[in-house]
PDB file of N, CA and C in Angstrom:
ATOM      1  N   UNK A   1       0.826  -1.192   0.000  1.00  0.00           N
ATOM      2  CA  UNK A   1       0.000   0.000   0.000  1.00  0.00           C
ATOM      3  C   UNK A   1       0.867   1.251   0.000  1.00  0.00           C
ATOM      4  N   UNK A   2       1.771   1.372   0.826  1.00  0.00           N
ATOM      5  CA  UNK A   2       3.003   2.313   1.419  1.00  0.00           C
ATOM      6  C   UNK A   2       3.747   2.876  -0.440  1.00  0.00           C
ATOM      7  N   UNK A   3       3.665   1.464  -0.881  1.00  0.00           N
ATOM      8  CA  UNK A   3       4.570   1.733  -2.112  1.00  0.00           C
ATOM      9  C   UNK A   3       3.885   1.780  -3.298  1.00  0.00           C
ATOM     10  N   UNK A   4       2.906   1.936  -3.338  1.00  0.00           N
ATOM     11  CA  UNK A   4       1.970   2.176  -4.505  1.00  0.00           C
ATOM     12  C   UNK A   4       1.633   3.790  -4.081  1.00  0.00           C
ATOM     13  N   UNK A   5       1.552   4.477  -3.155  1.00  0.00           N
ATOM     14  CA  UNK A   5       1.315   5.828  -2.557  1.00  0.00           C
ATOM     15  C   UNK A   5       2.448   6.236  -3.345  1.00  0.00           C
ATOM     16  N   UNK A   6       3.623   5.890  -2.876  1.00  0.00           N
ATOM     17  CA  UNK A   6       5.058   6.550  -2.715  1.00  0.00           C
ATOM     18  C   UNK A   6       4.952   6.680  -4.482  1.00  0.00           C
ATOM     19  N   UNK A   7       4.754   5.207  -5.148  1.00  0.00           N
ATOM     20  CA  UNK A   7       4.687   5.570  -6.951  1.00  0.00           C
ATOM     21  C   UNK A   7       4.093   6.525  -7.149  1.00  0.00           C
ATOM     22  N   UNK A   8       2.896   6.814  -6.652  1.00  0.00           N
ATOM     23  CA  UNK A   8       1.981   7.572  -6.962  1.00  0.00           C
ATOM     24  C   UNK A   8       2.272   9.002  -6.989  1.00  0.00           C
ATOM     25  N   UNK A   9       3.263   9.772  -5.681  1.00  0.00           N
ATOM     26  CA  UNK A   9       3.642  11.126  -5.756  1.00  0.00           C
ATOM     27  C   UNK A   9       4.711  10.652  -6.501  1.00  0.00           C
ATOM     28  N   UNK A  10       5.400  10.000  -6.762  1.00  0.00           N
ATOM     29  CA  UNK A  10       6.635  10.229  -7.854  1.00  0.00           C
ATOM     30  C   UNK A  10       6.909  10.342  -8.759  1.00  0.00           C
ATOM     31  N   UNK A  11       5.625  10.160  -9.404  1.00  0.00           N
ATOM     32  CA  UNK A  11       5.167   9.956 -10.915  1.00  0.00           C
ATOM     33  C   UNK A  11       4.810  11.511 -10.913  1.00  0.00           C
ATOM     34  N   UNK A  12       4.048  11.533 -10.315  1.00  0.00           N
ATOM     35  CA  UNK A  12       3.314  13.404 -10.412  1.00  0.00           C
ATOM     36  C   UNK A  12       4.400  14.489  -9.815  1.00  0.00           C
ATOM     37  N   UNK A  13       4.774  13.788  -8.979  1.00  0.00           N
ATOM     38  CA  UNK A  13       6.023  15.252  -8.743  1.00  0.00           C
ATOM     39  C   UNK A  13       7.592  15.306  -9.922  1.00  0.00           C
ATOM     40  N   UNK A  14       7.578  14.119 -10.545  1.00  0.00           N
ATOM     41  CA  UNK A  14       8.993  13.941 -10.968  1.00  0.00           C
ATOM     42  C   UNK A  14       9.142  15.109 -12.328  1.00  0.00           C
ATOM     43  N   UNK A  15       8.263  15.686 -12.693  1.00  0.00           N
ATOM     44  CA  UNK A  15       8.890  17.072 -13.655  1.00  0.00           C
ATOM     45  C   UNK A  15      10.060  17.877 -12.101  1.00  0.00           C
ATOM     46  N   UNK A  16       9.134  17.784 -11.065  1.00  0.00           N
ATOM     47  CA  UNK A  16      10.157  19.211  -9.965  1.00  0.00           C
ATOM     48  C   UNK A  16      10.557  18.682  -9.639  1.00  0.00           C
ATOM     49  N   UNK A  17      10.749  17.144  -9.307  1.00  0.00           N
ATOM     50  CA  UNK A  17      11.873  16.628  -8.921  1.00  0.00           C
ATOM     51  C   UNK A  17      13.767  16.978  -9.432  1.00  0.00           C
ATOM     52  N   UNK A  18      14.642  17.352  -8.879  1.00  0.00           N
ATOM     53  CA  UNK A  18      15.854  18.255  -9.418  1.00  0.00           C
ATOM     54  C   UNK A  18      16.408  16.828 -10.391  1.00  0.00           C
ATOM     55  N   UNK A  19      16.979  17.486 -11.300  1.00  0.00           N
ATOM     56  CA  UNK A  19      17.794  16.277 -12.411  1.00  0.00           C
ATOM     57  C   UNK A  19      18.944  16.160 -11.452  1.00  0.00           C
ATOM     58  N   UNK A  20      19.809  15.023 -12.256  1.00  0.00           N
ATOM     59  CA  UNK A  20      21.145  14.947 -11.817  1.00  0.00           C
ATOM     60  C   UNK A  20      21.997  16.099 -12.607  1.00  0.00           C
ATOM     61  N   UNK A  21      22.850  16.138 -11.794  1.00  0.00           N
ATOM     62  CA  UNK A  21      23.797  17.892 -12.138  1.00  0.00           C
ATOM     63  C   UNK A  21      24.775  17.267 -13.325  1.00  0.00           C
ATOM     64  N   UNK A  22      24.536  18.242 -14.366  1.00  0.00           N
ATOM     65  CA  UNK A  22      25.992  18.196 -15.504  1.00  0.00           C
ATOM     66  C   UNK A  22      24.953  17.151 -17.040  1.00  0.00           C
ATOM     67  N   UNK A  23      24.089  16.867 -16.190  1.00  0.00           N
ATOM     68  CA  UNK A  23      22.925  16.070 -17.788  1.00  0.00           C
ATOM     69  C   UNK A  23      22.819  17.098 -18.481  1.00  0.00           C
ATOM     70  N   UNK A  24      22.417  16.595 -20.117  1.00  0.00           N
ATOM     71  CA  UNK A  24      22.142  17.165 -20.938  1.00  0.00           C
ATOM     72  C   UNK A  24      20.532  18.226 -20.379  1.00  0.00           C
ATOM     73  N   UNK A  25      19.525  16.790 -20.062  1.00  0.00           N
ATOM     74  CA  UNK A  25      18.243  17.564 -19.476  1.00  0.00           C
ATOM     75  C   UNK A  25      18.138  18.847 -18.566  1.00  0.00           C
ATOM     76  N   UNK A  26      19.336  18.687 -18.156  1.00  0.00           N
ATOM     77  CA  UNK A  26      19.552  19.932 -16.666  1.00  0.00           C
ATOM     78  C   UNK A  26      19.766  21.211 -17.667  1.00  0.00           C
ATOM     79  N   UNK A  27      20.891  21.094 -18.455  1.00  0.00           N
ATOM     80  CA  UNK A  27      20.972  22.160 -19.251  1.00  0.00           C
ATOM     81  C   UNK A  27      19.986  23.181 -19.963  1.00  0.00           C
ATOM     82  N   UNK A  28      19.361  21.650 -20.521  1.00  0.00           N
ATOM     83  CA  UNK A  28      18.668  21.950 -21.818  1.00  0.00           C
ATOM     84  C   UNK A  28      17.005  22.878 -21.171  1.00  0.00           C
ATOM     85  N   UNK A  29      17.027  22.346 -20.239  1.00  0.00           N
ATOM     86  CA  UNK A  29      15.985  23.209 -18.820  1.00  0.00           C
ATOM     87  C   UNK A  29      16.397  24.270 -18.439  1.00  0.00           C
ATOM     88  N   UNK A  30      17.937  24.800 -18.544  1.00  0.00           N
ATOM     89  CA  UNK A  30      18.024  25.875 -17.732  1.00  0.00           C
ATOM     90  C   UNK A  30      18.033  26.948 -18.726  1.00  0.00           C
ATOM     91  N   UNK A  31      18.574  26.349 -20.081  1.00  0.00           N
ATOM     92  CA  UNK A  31      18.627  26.809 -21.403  1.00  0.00           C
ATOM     93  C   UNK A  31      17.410  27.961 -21.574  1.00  0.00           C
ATOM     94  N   UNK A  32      16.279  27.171 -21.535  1.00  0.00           N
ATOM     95  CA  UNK A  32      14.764  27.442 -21.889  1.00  0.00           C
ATOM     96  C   UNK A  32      14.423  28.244 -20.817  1.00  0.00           C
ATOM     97  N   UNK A  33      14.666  28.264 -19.507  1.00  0.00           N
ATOM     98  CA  UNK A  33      14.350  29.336 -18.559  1.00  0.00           C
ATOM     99  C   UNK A  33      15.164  30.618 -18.721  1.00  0.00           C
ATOM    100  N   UNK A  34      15.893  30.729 -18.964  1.00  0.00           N
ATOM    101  CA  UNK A  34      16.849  32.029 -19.749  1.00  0.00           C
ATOM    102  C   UNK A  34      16.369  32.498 -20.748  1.00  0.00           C
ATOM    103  N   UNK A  35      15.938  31.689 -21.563  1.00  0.00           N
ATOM    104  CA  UNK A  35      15.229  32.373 -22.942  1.00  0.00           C
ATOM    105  C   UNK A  35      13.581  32.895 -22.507  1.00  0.00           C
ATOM    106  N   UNK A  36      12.863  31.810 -21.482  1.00  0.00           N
ATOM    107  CA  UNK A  36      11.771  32.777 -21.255  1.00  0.00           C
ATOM    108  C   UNK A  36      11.707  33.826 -20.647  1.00  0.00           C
ATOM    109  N   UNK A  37      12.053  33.663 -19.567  1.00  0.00           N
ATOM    110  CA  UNK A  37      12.900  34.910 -18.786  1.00  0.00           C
ATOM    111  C   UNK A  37      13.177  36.175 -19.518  1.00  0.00           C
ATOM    112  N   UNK A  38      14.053  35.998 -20.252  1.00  0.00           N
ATOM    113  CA  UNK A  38      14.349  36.965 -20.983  1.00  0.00           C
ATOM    114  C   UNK A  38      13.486  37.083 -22.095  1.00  0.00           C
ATOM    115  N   UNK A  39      12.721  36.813 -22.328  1.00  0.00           N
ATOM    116  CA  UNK A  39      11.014  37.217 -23.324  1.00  0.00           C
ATOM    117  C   UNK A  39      10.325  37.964 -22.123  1.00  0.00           C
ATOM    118  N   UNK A  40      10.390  37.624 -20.832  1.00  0.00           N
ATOM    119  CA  UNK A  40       9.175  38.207 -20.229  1.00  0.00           C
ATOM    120  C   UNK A  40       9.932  39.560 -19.203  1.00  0.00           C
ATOM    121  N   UNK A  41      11.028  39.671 -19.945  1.00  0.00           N
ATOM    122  CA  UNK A  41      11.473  40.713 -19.139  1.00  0.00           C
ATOM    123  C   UNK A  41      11.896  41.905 -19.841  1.00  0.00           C
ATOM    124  N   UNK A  42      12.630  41.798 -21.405  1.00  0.00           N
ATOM    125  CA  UNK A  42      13.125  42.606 -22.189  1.00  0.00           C
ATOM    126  C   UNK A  42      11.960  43.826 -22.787  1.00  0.00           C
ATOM    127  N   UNK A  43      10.752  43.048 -22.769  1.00  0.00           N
ATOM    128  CA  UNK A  43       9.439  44.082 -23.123  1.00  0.00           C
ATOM    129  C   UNK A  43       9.666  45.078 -22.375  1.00  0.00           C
ATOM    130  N   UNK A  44       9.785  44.689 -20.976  1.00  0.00           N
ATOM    131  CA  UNK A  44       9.346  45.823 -19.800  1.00  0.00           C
ATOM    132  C   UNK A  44      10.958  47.025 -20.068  1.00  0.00           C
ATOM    133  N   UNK A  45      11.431  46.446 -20.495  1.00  0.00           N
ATOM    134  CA  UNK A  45      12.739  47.878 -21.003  1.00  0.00           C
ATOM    135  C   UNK A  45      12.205  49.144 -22.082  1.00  0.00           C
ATOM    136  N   UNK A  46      11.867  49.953 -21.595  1.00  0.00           N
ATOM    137  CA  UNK A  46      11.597  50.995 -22.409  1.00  0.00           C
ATOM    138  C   UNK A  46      12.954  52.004 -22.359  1.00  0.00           C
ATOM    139  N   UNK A  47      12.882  52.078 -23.569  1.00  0.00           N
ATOM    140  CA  UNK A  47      13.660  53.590 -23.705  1.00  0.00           C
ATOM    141  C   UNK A  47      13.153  54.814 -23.999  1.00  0.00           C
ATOM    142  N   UNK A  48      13.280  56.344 -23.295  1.00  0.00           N
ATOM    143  CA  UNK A  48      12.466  57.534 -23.349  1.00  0.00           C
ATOM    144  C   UNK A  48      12.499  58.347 -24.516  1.00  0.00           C
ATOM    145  N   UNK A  49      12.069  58.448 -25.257  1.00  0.00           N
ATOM    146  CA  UNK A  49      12.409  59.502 -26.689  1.00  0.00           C
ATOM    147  C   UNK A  49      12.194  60.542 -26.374  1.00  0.00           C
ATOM    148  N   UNK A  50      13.618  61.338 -26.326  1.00  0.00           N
ATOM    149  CA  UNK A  50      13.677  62.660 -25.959  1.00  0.00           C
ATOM    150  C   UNK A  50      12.938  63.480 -27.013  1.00  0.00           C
ATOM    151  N   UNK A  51      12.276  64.668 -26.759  1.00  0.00           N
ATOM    152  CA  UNK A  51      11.342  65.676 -27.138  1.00  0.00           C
ATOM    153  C   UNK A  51      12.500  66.998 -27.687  1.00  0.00           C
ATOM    154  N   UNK A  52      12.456  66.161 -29.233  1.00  0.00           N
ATOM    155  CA  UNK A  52      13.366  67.698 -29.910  1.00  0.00           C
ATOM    156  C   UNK A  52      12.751  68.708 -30.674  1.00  0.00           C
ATOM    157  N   UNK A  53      13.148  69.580 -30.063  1.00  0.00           N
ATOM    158  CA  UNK A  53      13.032  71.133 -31.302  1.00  0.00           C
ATOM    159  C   UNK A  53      13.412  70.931 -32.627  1.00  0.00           C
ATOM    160  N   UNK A  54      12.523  71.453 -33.174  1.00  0.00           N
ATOM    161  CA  UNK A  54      12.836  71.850 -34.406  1.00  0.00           C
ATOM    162  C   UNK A  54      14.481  71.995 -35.180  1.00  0.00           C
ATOM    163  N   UNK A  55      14.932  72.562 -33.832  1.00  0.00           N
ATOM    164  CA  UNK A  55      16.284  72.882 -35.314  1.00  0.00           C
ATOM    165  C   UNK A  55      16.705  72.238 -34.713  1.00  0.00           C
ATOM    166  N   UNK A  56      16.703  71.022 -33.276  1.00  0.00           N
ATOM    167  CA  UNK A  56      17.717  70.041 -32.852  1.00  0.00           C
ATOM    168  C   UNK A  56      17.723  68.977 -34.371  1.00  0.00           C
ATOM    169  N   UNK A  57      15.510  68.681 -34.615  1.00  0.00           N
ATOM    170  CA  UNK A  57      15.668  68.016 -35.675  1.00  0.00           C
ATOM    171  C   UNK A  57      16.439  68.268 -36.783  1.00  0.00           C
ATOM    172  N   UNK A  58      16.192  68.950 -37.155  1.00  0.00           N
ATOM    173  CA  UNK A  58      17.141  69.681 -38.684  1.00  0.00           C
ATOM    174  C   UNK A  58      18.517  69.559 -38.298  1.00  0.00           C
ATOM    175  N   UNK A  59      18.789  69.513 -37.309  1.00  0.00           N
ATOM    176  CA  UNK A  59      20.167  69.523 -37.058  1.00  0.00           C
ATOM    177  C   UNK A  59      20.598  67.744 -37.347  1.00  0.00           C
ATOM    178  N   UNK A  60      19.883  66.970 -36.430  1.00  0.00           N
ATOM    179  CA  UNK A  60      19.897  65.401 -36.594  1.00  0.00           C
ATOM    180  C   UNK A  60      20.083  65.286 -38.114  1.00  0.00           C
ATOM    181  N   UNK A  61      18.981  65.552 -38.860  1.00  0.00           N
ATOM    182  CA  UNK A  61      18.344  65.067 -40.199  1.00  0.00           C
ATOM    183  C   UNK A  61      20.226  65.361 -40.988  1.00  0.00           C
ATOM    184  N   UNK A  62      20.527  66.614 -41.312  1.00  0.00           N
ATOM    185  CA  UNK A  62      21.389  66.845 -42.068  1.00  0.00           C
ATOM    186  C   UNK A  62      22.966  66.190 -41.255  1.00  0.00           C
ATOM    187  N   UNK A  63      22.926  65.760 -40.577  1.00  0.00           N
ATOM    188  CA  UNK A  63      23.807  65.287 -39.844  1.00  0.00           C
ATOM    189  C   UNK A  63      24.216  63.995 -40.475  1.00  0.00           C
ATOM    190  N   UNK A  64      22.823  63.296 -40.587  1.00  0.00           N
ATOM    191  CA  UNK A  64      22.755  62.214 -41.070  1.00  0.00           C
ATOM    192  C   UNK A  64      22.647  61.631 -42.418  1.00  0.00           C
ATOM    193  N   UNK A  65      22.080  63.118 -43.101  1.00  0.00           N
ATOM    194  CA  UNK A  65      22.175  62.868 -44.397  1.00  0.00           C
ATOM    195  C   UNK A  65      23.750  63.053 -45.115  1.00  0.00           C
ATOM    196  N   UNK A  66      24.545  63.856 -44.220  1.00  0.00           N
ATOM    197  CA  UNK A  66      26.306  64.097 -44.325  1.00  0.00           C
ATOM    198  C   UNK A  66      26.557  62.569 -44.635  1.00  0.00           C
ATOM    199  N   UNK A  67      26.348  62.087 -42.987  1.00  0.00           N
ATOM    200  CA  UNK A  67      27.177  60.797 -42.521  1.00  0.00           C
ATOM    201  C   UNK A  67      26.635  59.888 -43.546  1.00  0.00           C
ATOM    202  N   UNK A  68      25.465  59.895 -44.348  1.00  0.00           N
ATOM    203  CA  UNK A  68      25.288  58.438 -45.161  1.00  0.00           C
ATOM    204  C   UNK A  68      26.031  58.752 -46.703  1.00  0.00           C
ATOM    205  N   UNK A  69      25.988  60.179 -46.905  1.00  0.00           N
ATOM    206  CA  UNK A  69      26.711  60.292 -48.168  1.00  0.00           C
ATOM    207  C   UNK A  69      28.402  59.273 -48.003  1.00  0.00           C
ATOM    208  N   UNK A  70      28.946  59.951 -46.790  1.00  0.00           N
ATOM    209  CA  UNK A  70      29.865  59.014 -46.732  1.00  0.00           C
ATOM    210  C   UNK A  70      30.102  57.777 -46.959  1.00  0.00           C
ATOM    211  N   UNK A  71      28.955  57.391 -46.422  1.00  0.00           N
ATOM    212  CA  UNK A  71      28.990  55.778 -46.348  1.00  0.00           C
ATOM    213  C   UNK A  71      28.749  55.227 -46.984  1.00  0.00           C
ATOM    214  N   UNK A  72      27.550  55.751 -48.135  1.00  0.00           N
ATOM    215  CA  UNK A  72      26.606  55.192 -48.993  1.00  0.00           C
ATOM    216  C   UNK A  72      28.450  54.552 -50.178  1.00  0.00           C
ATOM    217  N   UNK A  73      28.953  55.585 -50.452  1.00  0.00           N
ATOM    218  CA  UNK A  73      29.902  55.603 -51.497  1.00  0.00           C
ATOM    219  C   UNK A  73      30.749  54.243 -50.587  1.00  0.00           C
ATOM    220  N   UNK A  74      31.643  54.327 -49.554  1.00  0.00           N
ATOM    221  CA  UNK A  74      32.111  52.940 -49.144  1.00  0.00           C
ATOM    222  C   UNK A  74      31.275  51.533 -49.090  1.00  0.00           C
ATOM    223  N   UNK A  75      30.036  51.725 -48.988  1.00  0.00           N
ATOM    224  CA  UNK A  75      29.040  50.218 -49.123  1.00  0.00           C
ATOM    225  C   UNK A  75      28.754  49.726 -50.061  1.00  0.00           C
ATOM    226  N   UNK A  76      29.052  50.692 -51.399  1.00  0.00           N
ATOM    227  CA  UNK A  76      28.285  50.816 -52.634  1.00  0.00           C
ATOM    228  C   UNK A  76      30.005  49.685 -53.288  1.00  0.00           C
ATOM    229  N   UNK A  77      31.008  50.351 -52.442  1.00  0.00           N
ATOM    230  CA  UNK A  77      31.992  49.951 -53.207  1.00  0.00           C
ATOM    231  C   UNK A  77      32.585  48.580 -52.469  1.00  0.00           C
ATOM    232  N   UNK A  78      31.753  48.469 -51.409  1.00  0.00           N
ATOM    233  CA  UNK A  78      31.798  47.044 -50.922  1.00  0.00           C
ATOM    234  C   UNK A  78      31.153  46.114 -51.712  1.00  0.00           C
ATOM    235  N   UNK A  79      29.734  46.516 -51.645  1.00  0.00           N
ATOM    236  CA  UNK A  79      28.778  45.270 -52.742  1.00  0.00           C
ATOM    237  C   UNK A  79      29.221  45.422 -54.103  1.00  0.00           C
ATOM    238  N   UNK A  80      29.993  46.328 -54.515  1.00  0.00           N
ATOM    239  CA  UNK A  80      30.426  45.540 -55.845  1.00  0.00           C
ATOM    240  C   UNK A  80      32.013  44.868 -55.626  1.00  0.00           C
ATOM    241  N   UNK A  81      32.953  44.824 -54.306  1.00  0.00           N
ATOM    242  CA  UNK A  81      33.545  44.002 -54.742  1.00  0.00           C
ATOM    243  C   UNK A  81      33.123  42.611 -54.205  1.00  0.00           C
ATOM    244  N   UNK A  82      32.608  42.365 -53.149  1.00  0.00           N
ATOM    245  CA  UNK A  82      31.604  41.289 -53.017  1.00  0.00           C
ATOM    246  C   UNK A  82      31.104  40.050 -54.336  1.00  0.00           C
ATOM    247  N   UNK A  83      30.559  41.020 -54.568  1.00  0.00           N
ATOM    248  CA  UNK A  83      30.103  40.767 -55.973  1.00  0.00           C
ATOM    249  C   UNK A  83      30.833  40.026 -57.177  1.00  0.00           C
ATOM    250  N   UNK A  84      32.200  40.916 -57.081  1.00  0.00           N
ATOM    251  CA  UNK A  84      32.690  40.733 -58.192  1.00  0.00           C
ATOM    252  C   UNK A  84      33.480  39.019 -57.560  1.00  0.00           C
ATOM    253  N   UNK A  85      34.182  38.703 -56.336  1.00  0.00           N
ATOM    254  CA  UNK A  85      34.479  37.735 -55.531  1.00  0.00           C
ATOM    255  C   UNK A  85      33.466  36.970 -55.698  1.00  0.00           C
ATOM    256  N   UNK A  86      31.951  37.309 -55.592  1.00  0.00           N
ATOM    257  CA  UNK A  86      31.193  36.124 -54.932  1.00  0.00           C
ATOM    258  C   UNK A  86      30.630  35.484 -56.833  1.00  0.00           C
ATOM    259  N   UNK A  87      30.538  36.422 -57.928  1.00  0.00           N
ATOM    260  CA  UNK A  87      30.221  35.806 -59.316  1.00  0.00           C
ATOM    261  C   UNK A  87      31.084  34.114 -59.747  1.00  0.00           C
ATOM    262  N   UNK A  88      31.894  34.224 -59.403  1.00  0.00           N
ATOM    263  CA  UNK A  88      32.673  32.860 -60.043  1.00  0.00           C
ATOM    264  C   UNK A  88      32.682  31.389 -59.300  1.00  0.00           C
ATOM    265  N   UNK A  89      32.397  31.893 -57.926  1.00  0.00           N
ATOM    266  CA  UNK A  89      31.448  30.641 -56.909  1.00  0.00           C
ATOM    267  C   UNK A  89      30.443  30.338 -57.212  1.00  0.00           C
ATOM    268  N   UNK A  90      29.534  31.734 -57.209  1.00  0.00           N
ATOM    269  CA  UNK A  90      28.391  31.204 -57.594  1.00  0.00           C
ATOM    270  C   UNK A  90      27.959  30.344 -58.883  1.00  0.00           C
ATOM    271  N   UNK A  91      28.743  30.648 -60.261  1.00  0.00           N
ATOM    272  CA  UNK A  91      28.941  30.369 -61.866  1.00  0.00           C
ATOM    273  C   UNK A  91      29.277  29.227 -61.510  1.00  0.00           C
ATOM    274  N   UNK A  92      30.632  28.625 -60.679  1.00  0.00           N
ATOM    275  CA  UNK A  92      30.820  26.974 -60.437  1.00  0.00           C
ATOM    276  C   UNK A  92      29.485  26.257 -59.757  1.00  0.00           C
ATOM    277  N   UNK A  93      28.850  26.460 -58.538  1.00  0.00           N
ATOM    278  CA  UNK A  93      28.356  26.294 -58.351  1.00  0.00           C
ATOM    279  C   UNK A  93      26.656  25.668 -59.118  1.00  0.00           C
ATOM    280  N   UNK A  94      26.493  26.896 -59.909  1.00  0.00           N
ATOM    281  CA  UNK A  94      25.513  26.432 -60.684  1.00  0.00           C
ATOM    282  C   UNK A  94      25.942  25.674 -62.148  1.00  0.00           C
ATOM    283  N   UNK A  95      27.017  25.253 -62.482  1.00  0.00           N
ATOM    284  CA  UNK A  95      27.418  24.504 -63.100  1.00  0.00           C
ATOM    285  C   UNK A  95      27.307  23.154 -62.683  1.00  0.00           C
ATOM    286  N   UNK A  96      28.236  23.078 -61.925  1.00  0.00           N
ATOM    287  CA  UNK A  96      28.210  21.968 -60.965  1.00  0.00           C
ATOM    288  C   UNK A  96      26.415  20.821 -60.715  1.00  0.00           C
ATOM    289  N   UNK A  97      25.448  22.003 -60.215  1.00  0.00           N
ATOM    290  CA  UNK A  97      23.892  21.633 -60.222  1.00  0.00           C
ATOM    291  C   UNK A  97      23.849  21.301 -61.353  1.00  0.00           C
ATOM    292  N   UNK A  98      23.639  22.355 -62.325  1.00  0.00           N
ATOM    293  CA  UNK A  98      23.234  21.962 -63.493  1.00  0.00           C
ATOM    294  C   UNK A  98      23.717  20.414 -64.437  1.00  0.00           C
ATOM    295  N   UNK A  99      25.322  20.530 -64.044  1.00  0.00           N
ATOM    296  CA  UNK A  99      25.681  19.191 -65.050  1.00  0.00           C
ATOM    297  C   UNK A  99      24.967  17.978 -63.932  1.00  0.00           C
ATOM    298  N   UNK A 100      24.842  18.256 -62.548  1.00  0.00           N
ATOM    299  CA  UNK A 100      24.582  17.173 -61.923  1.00  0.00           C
ATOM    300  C   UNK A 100      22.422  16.752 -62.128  1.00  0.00           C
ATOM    301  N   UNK A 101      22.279  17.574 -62.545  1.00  0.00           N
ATOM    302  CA  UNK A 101      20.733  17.525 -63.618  1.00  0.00           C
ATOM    303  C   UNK A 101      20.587  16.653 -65.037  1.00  0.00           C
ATOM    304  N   UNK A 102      21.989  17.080 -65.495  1.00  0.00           N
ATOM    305  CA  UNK A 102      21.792  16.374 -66.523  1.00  0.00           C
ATOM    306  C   UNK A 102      22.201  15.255 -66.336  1.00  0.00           C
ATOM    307  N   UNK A 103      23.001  14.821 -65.981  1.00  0.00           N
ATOM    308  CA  UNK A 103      23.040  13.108 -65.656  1.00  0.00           C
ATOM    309  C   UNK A 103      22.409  12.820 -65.117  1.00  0.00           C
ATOM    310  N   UNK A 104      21.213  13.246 -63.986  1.00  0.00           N
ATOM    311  CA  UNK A 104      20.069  12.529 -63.741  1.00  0.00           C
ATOM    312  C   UNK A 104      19.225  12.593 -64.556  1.00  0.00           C
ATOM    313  N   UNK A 105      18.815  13.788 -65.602  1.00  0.00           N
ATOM    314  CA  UNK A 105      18.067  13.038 -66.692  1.00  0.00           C
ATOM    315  C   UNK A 105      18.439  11.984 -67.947  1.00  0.00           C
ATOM    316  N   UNK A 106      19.982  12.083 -67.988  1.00  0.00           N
ATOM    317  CA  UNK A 106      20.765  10.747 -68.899  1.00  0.00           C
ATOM    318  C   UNK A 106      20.761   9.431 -68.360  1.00  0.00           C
ATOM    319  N   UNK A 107      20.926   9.711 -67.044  1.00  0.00           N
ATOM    320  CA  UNK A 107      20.180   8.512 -66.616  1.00  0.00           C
ATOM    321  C   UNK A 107      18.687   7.989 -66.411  1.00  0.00           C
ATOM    322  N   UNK A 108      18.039   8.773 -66.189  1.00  0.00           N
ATOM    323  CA  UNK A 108      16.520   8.379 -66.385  1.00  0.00           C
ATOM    324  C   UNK A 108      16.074   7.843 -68.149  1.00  0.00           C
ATOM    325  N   UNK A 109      17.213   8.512 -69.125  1.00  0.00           N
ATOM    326  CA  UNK A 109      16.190   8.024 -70.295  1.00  0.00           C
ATOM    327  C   UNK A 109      16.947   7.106 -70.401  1.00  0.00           C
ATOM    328  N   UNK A 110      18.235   6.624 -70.427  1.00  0.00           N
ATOM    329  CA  UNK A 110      19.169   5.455 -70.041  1.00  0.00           C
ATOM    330  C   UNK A 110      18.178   4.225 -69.798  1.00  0.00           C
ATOM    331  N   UNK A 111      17.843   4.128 -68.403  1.00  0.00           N
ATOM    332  CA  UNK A 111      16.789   3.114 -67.763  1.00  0.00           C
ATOM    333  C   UNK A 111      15.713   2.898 -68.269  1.00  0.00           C
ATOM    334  N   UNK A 112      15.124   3.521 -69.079  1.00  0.00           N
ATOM    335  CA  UNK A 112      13.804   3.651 -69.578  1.00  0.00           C
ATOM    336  C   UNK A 112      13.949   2.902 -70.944  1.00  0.00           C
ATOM    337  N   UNK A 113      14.975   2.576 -71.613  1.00  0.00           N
ATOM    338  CA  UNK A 113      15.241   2.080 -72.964  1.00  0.00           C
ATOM    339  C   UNK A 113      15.687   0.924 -72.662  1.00  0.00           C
TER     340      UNK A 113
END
């Protein structure tokens, strides 16, 4: 009787029952409480948006329209050398697919005859 009780809370308590220390399960539990945790806490972070004047704005705006001219010209000259690096991977690459297409259809009419 004693030990059919005792099954009985062990079965129902054994989610809170503590794992053994250094298991994958222990981790993989503490893993998931960090990530909810941090869902139910990062919302509550607000940041205040300061209340600007007029010419603070105008001041921001052209500030920024300076700083992207700059940049625009260094990014512009990034994605094309990118580009020019990433064309001949990609060209093998779809070679590569492609011839590996056609021998699966040389082989399909192969088998079929």
């Amino acid at each position: 009787m004693f030990e059919k009780l005792k099954m009985k809370i062990t079965r129902r308590l054994s989610p809170f029952i503590p794992l053994q220390r250094g298991t994958v399960s222990t981790y993989k539990i503490c893993f998931q409480f960090i990530i909810g945790a941090s869902f139910l806490l990062l919302p509550s972070c607000e940041f205040e948006v300061p209340d600007l004047s007029i010419q603070e704005r105008k001041y921001a705006d052209s500030t920024y329209r300076e700083t992207m001219k700059t940049y625009r010209a260094e990014m512009d000259s990034l994605c094309v050398s990118m580009q020019d690096s990433l064309i001949p991977i990609y060209r093998d690459s779809m070679y590569k697919i492609r011839s590996e297409e056609i021998e699966r259809q040389l082989e399909r009419v192969r088998n079929s005859n």
